[in-house]
C-alpha atoms as a PDB file:
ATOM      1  CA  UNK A   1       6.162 -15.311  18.379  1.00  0.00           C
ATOM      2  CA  UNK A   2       6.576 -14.591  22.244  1.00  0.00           C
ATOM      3  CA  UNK A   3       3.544 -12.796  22.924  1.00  0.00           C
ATOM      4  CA  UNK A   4       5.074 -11.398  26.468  1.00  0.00           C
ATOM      5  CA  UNK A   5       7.889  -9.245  24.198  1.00  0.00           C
ATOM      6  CA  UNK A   6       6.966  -5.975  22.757  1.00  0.00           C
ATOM      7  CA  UNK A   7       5.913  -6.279  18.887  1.00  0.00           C
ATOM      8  CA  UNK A   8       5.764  -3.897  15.724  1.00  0.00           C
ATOM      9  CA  UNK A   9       3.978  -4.975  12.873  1.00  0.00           C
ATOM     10  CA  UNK A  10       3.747  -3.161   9.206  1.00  0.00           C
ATOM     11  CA  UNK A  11       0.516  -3.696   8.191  1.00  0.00           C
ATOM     12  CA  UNK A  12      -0.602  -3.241   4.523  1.00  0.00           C
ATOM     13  CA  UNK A  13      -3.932  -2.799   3.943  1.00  0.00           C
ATOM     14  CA  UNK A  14      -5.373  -3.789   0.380  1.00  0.00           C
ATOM     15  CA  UNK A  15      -7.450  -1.692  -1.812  1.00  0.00           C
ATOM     16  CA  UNK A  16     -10.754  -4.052  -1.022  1.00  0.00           C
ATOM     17  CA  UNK A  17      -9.871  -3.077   2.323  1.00  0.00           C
ATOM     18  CA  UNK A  18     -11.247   0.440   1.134  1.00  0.00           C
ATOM     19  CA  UNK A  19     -13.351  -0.392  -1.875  1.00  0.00           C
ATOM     20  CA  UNK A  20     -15.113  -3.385  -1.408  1.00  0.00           C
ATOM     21  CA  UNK A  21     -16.627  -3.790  -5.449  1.00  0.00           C
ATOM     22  CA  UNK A  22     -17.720  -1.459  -8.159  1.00  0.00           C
ATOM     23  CA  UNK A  23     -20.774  -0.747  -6.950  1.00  0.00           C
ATOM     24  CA  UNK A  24     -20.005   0.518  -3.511  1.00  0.00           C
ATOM     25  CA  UNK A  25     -17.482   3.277  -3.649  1.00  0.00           C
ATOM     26  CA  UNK A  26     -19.036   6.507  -2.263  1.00  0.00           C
ATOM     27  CA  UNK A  27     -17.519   7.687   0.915  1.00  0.00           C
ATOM     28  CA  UNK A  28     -19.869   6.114   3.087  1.00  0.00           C
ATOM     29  CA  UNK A  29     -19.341   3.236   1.004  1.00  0.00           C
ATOM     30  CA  UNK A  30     -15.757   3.349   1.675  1.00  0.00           C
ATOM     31  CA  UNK A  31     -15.927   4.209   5.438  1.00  0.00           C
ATOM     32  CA  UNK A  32     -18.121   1.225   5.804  1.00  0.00           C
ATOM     33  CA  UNK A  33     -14.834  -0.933   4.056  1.00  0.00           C
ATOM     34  CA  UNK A  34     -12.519   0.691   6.308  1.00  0.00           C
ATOM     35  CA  UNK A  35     -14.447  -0.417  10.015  1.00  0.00           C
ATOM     36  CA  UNK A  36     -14.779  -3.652   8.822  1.00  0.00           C
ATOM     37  CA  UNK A  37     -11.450  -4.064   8.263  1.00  0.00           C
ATOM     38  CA  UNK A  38     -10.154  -1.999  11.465  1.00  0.00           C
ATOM     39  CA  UNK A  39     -12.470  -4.263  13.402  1.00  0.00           C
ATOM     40  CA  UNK A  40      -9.581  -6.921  12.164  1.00  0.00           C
ATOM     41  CA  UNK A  41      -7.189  -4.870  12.851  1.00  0.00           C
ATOM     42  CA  UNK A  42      -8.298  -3.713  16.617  1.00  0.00           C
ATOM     43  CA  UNK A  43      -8.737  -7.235  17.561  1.00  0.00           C
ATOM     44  CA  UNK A  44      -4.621  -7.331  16.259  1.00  0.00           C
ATOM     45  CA  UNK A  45      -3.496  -4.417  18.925  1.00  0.00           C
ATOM     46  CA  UNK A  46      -5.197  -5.542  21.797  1.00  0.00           C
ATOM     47  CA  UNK A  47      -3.410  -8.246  21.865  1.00  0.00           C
ATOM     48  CA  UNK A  48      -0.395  -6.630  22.047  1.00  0.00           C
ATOM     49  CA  UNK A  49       0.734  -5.355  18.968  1.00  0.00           C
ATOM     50  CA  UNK A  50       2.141  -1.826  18.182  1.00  0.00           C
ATOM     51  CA  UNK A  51       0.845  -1.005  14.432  1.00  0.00           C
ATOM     52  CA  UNK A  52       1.967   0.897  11.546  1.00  0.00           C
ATOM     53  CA  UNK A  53      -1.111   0.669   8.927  1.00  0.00           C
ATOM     54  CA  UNK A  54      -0.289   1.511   5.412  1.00  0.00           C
ATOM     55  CA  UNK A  55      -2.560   1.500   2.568  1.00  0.00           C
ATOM     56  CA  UNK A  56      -3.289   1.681  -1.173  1.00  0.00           C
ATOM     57  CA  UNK A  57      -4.865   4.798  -2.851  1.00  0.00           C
ATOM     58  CA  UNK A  58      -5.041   4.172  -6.412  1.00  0.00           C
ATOM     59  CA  UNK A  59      -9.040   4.723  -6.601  1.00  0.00           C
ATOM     60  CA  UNK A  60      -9.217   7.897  -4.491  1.00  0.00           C
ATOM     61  CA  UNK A  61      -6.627   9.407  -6.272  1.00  0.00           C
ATOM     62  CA  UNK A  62      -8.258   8.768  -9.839  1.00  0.00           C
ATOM     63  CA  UNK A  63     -11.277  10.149  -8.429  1.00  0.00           C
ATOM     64  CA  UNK A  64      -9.931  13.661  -7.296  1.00  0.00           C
ATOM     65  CA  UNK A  65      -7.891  13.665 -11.575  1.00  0.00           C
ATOM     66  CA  UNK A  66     -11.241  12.497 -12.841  1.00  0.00           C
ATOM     67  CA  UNK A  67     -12.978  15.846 -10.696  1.00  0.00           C
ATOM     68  CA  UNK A  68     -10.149  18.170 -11.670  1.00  0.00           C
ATOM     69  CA  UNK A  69     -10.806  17.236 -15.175  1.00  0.00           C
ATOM     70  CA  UNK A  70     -14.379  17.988 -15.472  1.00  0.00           C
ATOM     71  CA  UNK A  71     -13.574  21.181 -13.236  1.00  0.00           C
ATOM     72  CA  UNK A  72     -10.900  22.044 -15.950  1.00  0.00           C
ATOM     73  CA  UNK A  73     -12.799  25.051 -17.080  1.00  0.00           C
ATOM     74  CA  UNK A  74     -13.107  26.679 -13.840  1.00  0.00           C
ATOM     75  CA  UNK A  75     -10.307  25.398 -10.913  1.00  0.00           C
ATOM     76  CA  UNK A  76      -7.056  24.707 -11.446  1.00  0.00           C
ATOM     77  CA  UNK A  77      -5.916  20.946 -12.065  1.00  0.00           C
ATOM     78  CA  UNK A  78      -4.141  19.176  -9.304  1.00  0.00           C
ATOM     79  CA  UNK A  79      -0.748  17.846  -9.567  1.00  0.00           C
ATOM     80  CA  UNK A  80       0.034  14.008  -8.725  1.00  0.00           C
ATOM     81  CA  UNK A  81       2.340  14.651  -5.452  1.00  0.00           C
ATOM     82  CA  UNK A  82      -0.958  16.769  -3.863  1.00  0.00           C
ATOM     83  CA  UNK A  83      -3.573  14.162  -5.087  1.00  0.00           C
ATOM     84  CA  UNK A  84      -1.617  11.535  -3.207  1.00  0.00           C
ATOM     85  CA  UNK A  85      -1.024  13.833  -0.086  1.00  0.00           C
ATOM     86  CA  UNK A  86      -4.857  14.588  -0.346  1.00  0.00           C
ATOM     87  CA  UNK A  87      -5.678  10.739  -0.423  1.00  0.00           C
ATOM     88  CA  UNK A  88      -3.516   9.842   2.564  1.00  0.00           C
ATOM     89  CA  UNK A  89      -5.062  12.651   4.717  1.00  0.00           C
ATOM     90  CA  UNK A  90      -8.397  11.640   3.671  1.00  0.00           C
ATOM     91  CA  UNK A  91      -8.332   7.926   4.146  1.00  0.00           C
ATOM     92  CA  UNK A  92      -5.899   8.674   7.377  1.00  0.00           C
ATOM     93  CA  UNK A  93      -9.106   9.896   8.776  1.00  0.00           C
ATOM     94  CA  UNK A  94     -11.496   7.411   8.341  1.00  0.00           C
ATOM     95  CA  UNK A  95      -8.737   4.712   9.879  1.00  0.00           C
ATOM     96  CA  UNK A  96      -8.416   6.997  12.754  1.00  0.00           C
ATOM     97  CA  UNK A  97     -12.057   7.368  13.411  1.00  0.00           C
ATOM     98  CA  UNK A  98     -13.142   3.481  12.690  1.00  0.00           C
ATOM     99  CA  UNK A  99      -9.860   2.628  15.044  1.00  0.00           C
ATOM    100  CA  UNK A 100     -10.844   5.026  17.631  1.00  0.00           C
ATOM    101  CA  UNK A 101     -14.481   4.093  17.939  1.00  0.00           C
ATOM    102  CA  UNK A 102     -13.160   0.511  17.776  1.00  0.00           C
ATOM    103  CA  UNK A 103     -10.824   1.162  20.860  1.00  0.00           C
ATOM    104  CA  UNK A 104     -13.855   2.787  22.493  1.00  0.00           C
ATOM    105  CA  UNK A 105     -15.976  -0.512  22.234  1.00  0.00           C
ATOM    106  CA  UNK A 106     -13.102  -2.233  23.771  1.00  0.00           C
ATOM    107  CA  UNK A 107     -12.160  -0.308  26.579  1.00  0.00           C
ATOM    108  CA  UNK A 108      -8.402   0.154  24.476  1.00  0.00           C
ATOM    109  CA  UNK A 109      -6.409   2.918  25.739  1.00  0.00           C
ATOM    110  CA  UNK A 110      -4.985   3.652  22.293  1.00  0.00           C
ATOM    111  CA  UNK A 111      -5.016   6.598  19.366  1.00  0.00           C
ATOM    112  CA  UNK A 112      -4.187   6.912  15.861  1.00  0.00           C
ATOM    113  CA  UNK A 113      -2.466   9.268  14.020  1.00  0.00           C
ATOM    114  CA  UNK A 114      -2.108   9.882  10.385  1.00  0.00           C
ATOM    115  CA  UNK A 115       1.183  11.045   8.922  1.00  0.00           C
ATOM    116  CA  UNK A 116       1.326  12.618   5.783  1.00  0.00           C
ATOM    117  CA  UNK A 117       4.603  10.467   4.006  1.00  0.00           C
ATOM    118  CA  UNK A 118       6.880  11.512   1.855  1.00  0.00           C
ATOM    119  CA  UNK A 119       9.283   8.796  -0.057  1.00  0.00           C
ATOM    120  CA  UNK A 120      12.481   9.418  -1.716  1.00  0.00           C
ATOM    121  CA  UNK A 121      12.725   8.076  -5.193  1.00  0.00           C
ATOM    122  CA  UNK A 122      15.645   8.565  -7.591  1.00  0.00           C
ATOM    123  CA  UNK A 123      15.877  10.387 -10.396  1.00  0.00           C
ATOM    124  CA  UNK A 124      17.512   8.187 -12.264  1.00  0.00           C
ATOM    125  CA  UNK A 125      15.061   5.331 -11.643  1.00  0.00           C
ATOM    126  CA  UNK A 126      14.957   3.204 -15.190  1.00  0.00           C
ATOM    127  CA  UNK A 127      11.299   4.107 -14.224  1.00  0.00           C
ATOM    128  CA  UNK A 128      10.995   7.687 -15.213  1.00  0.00           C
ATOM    129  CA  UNK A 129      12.181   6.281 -19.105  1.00  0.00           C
ATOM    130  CA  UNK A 130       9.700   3.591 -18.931  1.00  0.00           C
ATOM    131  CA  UNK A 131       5.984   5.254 -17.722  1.00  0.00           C
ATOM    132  CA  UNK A 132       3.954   2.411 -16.897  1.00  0.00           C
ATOM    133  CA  UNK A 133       1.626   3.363 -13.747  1.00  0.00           C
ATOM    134  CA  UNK A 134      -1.891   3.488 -15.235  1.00  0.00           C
ATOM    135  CA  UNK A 135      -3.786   6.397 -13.592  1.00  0.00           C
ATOM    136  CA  UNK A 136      -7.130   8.312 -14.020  1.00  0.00           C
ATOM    137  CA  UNK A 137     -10.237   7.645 -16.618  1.00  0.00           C
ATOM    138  CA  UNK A 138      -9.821   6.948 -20.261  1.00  0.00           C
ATOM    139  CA  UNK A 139      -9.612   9.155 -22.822  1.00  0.00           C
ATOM    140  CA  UNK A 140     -10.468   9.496 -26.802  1.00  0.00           C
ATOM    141  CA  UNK A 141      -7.526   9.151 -28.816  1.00  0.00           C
ATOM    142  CA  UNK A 142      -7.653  13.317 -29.625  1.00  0.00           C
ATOM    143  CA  UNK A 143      -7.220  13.916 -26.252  1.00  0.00           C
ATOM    144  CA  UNK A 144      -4.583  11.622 -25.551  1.00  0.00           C
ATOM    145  CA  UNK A 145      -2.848  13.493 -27.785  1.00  0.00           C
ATOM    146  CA  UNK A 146      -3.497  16.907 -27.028  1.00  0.00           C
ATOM    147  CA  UNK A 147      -2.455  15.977 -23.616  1.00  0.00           C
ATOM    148  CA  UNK A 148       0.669  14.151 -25.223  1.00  0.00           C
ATOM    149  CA  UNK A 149       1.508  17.377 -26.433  1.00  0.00           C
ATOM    150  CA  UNK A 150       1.658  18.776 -22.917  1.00  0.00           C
ATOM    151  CA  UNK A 151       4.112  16.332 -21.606  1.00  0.00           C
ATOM    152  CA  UNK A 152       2.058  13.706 -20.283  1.00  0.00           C
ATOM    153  CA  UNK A 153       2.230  10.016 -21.857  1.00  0.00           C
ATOM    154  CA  UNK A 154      -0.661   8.198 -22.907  1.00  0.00           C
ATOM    155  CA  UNK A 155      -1.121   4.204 -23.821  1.00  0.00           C
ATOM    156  CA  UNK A 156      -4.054   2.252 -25.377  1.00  0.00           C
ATOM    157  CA  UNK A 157      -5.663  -0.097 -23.245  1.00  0.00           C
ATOM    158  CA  UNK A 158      -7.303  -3.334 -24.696  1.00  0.00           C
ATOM    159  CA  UNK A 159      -9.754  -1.231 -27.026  1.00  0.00           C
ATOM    160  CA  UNK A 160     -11.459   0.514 -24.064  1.00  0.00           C
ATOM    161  CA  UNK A 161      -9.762   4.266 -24.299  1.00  0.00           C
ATOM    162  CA  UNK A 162      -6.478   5.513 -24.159  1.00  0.00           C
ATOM    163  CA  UNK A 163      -5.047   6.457 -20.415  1.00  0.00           C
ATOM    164  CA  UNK A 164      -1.961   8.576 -18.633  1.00  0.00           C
ATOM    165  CA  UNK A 165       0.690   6.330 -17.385  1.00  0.00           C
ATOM    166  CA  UNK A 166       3.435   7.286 -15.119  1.00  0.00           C
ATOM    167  CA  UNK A 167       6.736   6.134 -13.816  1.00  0.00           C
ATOM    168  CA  UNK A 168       6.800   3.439 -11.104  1.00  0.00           C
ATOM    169  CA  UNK A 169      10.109   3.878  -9.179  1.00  0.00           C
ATOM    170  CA  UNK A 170      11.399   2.321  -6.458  1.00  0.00           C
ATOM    171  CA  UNK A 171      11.245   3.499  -2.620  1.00  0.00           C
ATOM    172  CA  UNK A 172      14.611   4.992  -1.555  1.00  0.00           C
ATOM    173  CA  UNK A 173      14.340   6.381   2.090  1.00  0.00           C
ATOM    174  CA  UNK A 174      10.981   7.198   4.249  1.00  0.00           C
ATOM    175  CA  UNK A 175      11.576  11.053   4.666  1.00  0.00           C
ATOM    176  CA  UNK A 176       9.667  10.856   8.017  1.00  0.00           C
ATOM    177  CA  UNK A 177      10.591   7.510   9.039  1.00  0.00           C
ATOM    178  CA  UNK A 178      12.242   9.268  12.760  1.00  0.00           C
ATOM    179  CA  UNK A 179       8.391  11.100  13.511  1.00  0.00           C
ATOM    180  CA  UNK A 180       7.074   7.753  12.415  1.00  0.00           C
ATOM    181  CA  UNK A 181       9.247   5.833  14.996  1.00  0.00           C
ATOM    182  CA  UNK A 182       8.572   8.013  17.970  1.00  0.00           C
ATOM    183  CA  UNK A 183       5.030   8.025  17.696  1.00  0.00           C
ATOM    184  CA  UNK A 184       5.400   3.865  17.736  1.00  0.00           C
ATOM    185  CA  UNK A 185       7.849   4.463  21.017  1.00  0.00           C
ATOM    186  CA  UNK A 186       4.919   6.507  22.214  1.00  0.00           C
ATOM    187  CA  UNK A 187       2.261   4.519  22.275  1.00  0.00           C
ATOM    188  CA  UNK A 188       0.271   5.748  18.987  1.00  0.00           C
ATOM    189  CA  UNK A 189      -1.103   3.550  16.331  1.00  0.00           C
ATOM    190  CA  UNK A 190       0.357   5.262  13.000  1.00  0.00           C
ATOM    191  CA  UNK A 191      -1.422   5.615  10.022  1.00  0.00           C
ATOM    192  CA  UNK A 192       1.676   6.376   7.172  1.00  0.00           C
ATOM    193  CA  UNK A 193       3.130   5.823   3.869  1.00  0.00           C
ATOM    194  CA  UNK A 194      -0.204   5.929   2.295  1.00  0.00           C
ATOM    195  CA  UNK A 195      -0.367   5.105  -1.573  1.00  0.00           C
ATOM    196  CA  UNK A 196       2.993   4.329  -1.090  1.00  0.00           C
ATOM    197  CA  UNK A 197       4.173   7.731   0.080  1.00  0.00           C
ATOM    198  CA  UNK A 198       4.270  10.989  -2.052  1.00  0.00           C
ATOM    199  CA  UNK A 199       7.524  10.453  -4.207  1.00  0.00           C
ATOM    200  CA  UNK A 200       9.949  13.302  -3.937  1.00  0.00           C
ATOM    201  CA  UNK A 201      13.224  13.623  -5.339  1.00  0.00           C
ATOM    202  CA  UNK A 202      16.196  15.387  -4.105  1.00  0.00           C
ATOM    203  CA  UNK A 203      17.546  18.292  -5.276  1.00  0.00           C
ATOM    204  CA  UNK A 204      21.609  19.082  -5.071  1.00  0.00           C
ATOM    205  CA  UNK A 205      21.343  21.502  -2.304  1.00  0.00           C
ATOM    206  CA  UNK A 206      19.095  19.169  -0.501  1.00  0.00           C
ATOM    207  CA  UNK A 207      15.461  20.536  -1.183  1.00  0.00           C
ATOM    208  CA  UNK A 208      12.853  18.019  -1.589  1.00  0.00           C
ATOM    209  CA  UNK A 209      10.428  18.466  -5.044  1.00  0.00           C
ATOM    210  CA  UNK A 210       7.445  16.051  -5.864  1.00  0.00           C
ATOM    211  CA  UNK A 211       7.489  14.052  -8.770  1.00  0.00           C
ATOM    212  CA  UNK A 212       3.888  13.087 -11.209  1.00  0.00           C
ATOM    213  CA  UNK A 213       4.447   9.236 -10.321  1.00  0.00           C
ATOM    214  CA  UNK A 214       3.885   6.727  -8.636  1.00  0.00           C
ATOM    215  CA  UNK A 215       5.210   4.224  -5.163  1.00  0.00           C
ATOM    216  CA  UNK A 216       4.369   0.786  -5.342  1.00  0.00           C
ATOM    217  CA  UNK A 217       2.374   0.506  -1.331  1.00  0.00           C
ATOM    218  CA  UNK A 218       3.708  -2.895  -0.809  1.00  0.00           C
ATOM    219  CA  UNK A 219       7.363  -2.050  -1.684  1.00  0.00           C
ATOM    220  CA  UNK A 220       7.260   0.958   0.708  1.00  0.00           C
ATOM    221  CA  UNK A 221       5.824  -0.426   3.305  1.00  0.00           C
ATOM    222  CA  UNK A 222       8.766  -3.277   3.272  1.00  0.00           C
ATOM    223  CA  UNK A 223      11.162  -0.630   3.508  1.00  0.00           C
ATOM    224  CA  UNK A 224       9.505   1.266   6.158  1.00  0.00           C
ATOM    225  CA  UNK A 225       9.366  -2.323   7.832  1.00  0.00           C
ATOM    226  CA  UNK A 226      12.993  -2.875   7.027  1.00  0.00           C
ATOM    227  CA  UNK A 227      13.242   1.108   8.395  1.00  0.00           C
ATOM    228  CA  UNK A 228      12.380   0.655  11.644  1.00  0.00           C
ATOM    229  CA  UNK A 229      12.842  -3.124  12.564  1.00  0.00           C
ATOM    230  CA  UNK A 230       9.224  -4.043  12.929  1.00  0.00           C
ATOM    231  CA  UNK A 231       9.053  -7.471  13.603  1.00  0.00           C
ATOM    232  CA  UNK A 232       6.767  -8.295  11.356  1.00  0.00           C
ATOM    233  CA  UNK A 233       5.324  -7.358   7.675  1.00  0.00           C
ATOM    234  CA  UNK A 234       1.953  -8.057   7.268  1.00  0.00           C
ATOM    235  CA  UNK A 235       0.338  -7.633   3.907  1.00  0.00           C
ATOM    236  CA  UNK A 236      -3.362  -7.915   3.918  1.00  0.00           C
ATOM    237  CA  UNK A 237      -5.079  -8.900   0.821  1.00  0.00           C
ATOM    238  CA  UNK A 238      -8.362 -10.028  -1.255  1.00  0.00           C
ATOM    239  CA  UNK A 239      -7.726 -13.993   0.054  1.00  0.00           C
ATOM    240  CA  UNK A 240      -6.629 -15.931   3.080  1.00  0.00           C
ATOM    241  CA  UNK A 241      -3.520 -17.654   1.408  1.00  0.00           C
ATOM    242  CA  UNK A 242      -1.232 -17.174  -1.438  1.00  0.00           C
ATOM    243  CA  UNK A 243      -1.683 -19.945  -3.873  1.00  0.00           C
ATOM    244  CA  UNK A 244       0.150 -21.896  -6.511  1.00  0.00           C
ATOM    245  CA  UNK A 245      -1.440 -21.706  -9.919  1.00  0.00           C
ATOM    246  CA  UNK A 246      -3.830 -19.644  -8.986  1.00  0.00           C
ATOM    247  CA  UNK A 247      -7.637 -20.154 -10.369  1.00  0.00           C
ATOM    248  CA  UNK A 248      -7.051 -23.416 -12.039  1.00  0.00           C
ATOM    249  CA  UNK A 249      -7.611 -27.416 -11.287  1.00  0.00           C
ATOM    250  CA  UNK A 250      -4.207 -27.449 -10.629  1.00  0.00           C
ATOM    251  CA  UNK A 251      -4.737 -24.792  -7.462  1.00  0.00           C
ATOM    252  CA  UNK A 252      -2.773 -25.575  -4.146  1.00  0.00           C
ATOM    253  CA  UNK A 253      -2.543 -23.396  -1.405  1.00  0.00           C
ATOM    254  CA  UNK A 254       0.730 -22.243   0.354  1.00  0.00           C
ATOM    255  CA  UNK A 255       1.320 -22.110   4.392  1.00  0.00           C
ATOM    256  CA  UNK A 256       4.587 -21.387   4.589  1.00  0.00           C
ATOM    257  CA  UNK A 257       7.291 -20.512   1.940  1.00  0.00           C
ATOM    258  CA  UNK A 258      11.180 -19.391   2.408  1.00  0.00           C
ATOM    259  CA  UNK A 259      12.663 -16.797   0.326  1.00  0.00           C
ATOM    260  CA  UNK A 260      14.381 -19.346  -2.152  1.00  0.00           C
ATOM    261  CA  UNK A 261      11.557 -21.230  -2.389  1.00  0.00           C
ATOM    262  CA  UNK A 262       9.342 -18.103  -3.381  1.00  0.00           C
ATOM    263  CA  UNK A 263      11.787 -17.008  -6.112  1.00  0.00           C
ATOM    264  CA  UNK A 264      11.577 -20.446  -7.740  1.00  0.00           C
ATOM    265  CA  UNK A 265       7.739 -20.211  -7.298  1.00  0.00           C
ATOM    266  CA  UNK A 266       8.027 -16.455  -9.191  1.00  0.00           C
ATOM    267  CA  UNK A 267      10.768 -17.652 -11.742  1.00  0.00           C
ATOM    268  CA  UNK A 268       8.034 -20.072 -12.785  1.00  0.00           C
ATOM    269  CA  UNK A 269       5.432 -17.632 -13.139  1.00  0.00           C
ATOM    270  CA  UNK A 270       3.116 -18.120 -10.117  1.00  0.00           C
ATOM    271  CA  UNK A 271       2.199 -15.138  -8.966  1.00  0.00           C
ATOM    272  CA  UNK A 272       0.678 -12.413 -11.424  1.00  0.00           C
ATOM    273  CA  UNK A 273       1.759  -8.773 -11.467  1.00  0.00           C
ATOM    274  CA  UNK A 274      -0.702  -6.180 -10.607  1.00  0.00           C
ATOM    275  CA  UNK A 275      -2.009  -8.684  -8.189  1.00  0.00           C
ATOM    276  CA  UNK A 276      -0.090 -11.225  -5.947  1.00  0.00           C
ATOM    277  CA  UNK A 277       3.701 -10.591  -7.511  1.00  0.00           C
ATOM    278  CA  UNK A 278       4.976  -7.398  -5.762  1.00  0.00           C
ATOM    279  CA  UNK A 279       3.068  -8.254  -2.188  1.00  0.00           C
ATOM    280  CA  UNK A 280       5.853 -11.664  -2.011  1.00  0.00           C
ATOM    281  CA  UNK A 281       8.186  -9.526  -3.569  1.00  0.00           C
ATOM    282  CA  UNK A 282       7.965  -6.996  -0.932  1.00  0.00           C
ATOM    283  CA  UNK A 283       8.275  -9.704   1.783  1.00  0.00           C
ATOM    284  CA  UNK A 284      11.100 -11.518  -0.046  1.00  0.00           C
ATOM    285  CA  UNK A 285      13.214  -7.766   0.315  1.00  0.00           C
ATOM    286  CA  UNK A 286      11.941  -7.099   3.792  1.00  0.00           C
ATOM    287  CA  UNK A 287      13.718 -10.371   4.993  1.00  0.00           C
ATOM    288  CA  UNK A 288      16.974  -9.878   2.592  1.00  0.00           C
ATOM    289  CA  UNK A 289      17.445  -6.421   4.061  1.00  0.00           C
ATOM    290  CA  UNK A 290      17.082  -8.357   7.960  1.00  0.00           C
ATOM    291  CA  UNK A 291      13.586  -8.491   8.244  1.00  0.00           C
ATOM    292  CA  UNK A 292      12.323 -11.392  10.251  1.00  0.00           C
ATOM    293  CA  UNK A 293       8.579 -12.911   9.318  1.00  0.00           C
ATOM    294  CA  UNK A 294       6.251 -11.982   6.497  1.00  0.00           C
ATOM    295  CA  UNK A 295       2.844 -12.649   6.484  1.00  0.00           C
ATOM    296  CA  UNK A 296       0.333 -12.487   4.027  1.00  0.00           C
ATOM    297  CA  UNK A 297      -3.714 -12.933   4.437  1.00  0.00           C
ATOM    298  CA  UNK A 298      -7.231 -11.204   4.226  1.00  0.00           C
ATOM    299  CA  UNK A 299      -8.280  -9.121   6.668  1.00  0.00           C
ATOM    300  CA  UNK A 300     -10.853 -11.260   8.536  1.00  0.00           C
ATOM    301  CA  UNK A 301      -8.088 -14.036   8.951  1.00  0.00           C
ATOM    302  CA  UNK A 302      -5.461 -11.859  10.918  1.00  0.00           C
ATOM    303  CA  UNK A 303      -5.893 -12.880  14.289  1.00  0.00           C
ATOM    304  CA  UNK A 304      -5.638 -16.525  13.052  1.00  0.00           C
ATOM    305  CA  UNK A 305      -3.186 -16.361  11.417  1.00  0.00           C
ATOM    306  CA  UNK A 306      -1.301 -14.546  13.704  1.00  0.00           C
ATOM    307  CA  UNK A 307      -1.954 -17.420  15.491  1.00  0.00           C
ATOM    308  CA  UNK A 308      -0.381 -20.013  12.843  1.00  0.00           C
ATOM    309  CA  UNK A 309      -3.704 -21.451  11.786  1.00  0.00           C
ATOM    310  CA  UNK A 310      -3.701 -19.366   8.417  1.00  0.00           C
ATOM    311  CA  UNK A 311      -2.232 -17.377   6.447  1.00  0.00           C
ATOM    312  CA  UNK A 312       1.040 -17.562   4.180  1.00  0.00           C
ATOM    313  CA  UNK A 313       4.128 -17.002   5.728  1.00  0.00           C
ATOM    314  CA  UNK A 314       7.498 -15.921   3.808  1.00  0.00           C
ATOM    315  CA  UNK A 315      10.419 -16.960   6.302  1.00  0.00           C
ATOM    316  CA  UNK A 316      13.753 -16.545   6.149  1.00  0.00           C
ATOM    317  CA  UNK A 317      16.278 -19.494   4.466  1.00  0.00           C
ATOM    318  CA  UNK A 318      17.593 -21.882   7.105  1.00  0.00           C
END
């Protein structure tokens, strides 16, 4: 890319990029994930590029339903829509303050700011007939369905507890995609769309209401891409490249992949969901709705790649 022309990225931070294993996920523990990772990311916007940093939440937000639980008896329980706005202003702060003592070490001019996103959904969404968003800790079967009772759906998993699923829909519209844009035109480094943005649905005279599910973070941060023609979509993950069958003898690594040629590698089962599916499917829509590059790596192997020495791109069909 012509590094003299101004350039937006979407960056999409994984959830190692917060939580690095099992053992480690305190907030310290968690703060310690983030700098390592906006180290990465700082070297990224000094040379030159404007930054929209998205970011997973499906941990943080199990933690504060796991707490309301066990606080049943005494606080009030907190809906979905709130845990998610909760998460996004929490992690939004340890990105700003690992980014800003980042830009200090470098002499960077910059600042972050965190914006609390909303994300239009609709109500119709086959989703909301088909719950299948794991969330929270596992329950006995009693009080799966007690809780059934109340509304909320329950599933057993693999012989380890029954757990509340909810719908998955698809991102509609960025509700604060303008405030989003004119902090980019000024300058900032924008921290948004976190956990894939609170979903919201619209009412018929217009008024926004939160809805218990939840956004897929890759498929909203393509359309906030798409939403404000960033040049790029960047989706950082646990490894360097996407592969083809993954974890076997049979293993190859991909540089570079167009759109047709990464729907033949999905038709044929490739990529797993949960895990490496939706991140090319989110690139493969950025570039159908106009999008120019994707870009998918780990977070040590931006710059590089960035470069063309790593990294799997998704391009655009000649």
């Amino acid at each position: 890319m012509d590094n003299n022309k101004k350039r937006t990225a979407v960056l999409a931070i994984g959830g190692n990029s917060l939580i690095i294993d099992k053992t480690r996920k305190t907030i310290p523990d968690q703060f310690d994930a983030v700098k390592q990772t906006m180290h990465h990311v700082a070297g990224m916007i000094e040379n030159g590029w404007d930054v929209i940093i998205t970011h997973g939440n499906g941990p943080q937000v199990g933690f504060i339903l796991r707490r309301s639980e066990i606080a049943i008896h005494e606080l009030h329980p907190v809906p979905l829509d709130y845990c998610g706005a909760d998460t996004q202003g929490a992690i939004g702060y340890m990105i700003q303050k690992a980014l800003r003592n980042e830009f200090n070490k470098r002499n960077l001019d910059k600042q972050a700011v965190t914006v609390v996103t909303q994300v239009l959904v609709d109500q119709k969404d086959p989703a909301f007939e088909h719950p299948s968003k794991p969330i929270g800790s596992f329950v006995d079967e009693q009080t799966a369905i007690e809780r059934g009772n109340e509304g909320q759906v329950f599933i057993e998993d693999a012989g380890r507890g029954w757990r509340r699923v909810v719908p998955s829909p698809l991102p509609q519209k960025i509700i604060e995609v303008d405030a989003i844009e004119s902090l980019i035109n000024l300058g900032f480094i924008v921290i948004a769309v976190g956990g894939g943005g609170i979903p919201v649905i619209e009412k018929k005279n217009k008024e926004l209401r939160g809805v218990e599910a939840v956004i897929d973070k890759d498929y909203a941060s393509s359309l906030l891409a798409n939403s404000i023609n960033a040049d790029l979509l960047l989706i950082s993950t646990a490894i360097e490249k996407v592969a083809l069958n993954f974890n076997t003898p049979q293993q190859t690594w991909i540089d570079k992949m167009t759109v047709s040629e990464a729907e033949q590698y999905i038709n044929k089962g490739h990529f797993m969901p949960g895990s490496m599916l939706p991140k090319v499917n989110a690139c493969i829509e950025f570039i159908k709705r106009g999008g120019k590059l994707a870009l998918i790596t780990d977070p040590p192997n931006i710059q590089r790649a960035l470069k063309g020495d790593t990294g799997t791109w998704i391009v655009p069909d000649k």
